[in-house]
Protein backbone atom coordinates (compact mmCIF):
# COMPACT_ATOMS: atom_id res chain seq x y z
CA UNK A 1 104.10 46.84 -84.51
CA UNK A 2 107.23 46.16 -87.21
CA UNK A 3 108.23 43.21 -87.23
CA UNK A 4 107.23 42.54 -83.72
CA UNK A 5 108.58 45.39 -82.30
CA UNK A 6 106.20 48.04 -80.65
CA UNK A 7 107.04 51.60 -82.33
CA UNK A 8 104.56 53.39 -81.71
CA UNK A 9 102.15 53.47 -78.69
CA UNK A 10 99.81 56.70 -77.98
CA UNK A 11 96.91 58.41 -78.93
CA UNK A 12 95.50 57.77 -82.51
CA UNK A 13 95.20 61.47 -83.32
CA UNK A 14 99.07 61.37 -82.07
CA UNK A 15 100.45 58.96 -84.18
CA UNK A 16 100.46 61.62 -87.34
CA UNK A 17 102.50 63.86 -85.64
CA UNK A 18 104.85 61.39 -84.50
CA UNK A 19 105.47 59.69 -87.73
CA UNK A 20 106.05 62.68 -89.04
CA UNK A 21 108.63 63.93 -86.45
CA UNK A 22 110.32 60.24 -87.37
CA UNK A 23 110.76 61.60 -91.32
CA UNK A 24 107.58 59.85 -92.55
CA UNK A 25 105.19 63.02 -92.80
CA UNK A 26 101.22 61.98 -93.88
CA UNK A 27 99.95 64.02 -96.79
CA UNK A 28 96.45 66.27 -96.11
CA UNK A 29 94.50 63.60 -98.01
CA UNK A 30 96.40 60.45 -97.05
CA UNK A 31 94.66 58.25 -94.66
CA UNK A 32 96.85 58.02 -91.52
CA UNK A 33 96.42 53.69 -91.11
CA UNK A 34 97.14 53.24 -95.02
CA UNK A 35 100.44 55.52 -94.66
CA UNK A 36 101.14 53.71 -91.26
CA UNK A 37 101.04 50.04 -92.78
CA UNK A 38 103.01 51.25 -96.17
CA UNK A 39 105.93 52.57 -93.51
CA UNK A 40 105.68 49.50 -91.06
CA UNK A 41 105.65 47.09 -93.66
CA UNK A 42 108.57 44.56 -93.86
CA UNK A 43 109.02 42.85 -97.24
CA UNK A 44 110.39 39.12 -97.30
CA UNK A 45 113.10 38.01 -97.39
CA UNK A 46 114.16 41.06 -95.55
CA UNK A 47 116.87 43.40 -97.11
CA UNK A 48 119.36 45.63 -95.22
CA UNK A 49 117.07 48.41 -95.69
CA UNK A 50 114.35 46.70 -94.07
CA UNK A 51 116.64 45.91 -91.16
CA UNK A 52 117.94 49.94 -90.65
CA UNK A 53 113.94 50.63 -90.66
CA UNK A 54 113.04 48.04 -88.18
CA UNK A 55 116.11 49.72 -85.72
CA UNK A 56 115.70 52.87 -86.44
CA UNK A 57 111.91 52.87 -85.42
CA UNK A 58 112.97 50.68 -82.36
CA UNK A 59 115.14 52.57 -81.36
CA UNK A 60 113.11 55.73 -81.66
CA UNK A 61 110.34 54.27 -80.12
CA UNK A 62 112.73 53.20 -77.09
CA UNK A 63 114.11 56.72 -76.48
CA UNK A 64 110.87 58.63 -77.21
CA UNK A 65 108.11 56.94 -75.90
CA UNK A 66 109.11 54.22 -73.39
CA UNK A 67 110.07 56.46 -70.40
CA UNK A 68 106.84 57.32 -70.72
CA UNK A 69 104.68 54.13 -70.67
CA UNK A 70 106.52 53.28 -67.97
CA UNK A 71 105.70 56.38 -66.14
CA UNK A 72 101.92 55.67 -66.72
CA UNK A 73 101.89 52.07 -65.68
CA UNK A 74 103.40 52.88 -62.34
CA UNK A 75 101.00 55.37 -62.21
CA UNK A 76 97.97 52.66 -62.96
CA UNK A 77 99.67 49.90 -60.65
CA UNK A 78 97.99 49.02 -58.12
CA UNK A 79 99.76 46.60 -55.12
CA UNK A 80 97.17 43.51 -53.60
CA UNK A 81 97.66 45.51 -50.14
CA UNK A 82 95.82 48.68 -52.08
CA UNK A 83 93.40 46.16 -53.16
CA UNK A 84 92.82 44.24 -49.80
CA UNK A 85 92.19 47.17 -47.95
CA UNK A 86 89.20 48.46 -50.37
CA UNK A 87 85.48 47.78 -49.43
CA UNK A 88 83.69 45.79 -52.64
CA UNK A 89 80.17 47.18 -52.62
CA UNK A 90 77.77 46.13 -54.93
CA UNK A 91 74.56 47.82 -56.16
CA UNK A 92 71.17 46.82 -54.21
CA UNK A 93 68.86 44.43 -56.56
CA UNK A 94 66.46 47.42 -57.45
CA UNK A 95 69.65 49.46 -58.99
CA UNK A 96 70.63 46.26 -60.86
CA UNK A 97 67.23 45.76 -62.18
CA UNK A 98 67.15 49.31 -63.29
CA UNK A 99 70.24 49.45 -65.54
CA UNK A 100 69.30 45.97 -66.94
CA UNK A 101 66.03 47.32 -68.31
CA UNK A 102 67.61 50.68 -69.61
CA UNK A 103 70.46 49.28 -71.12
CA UNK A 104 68.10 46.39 -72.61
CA UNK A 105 66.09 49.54 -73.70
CA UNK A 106 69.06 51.19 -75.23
CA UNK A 107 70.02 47.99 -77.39
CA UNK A 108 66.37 47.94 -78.76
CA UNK A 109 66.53 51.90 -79.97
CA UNK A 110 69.73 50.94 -81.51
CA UNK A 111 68.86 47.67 -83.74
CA UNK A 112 65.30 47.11 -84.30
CA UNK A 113 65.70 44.08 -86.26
CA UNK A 114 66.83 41.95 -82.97
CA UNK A 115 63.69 43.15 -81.16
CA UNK A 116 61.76 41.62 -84.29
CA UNK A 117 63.80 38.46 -84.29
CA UNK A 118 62.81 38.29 -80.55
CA UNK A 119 59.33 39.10 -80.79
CA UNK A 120 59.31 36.51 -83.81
CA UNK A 121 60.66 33.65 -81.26
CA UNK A 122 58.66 34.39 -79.03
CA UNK A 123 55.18 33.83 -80.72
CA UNK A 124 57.18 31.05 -81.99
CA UNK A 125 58.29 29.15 -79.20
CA UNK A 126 54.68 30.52 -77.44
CA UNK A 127 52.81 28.46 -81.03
CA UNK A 128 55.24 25.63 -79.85
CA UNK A 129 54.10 25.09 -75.93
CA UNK A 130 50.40 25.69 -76.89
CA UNK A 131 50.77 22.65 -79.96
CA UNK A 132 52.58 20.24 -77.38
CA UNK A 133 50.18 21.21 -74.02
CA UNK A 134 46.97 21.53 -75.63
């Protein structure tokens, strides 16, 4: 986005090339997003050069790039007949169960310190019921 215009809309390990092709080539040890926000930045008030940038990457991005979003969201539409005439089939109970408990299994590989926090609340809230029904 410039300025609220889209100019650029791809792949992230596109957008180098492109900027490039556009006259704004990225150095070897230039990170891409800090050369990408020096380029689409506008200063205030805006100048006349800041206005030729803001076209000229509009209008680049309309001739190079929207023919082709367009191609790819006719591609990914899908009509409410397409959509009526499909079968919704869900998973039996057992299947549901299973992926629950793997990906609740996953989550505790990954962070450890929320298993402890909910280990912790439960022999806290377990201290609590045992105090109030004893």
């Amino acid at each position: 986005m410039c300025d609220g215009y889209t100019v650029y809309q791809g792949r992230a390990k596109s957008s180098p090339k492109y900027f490039s092709d556009l006259g704004y080539p990225i150095s070897g040890f230039c990170n891409p997003a800090d050369k990408f926000m020096a380029v689409l930045s506008i200063n205030y008030p805006k100048r006349k050069e800041d206005n030729d940038k803001i076209e000229y990457l509009r209008q680049c991005y309309e001739e190079r790039q929207v023919g082709k979003v367009n191609t790819q969201m006719k591609e990914y539409t899908v009509s409410a007949d397409g959509l009526a005439e499909k079968e919704i089939v869900k998973a039996p109970l057992k299947t549901q169960i299973k992926w629950l408990f793997w990906r609740t299994k996953l989550f505790a590989k990954r962070d450890r310190t929320v298993v402890k926090a909910k280990f912790g609340m439960t022999i806290f809230i377990s201290a609590l019921i045992l105090f109030v029904f004893w």
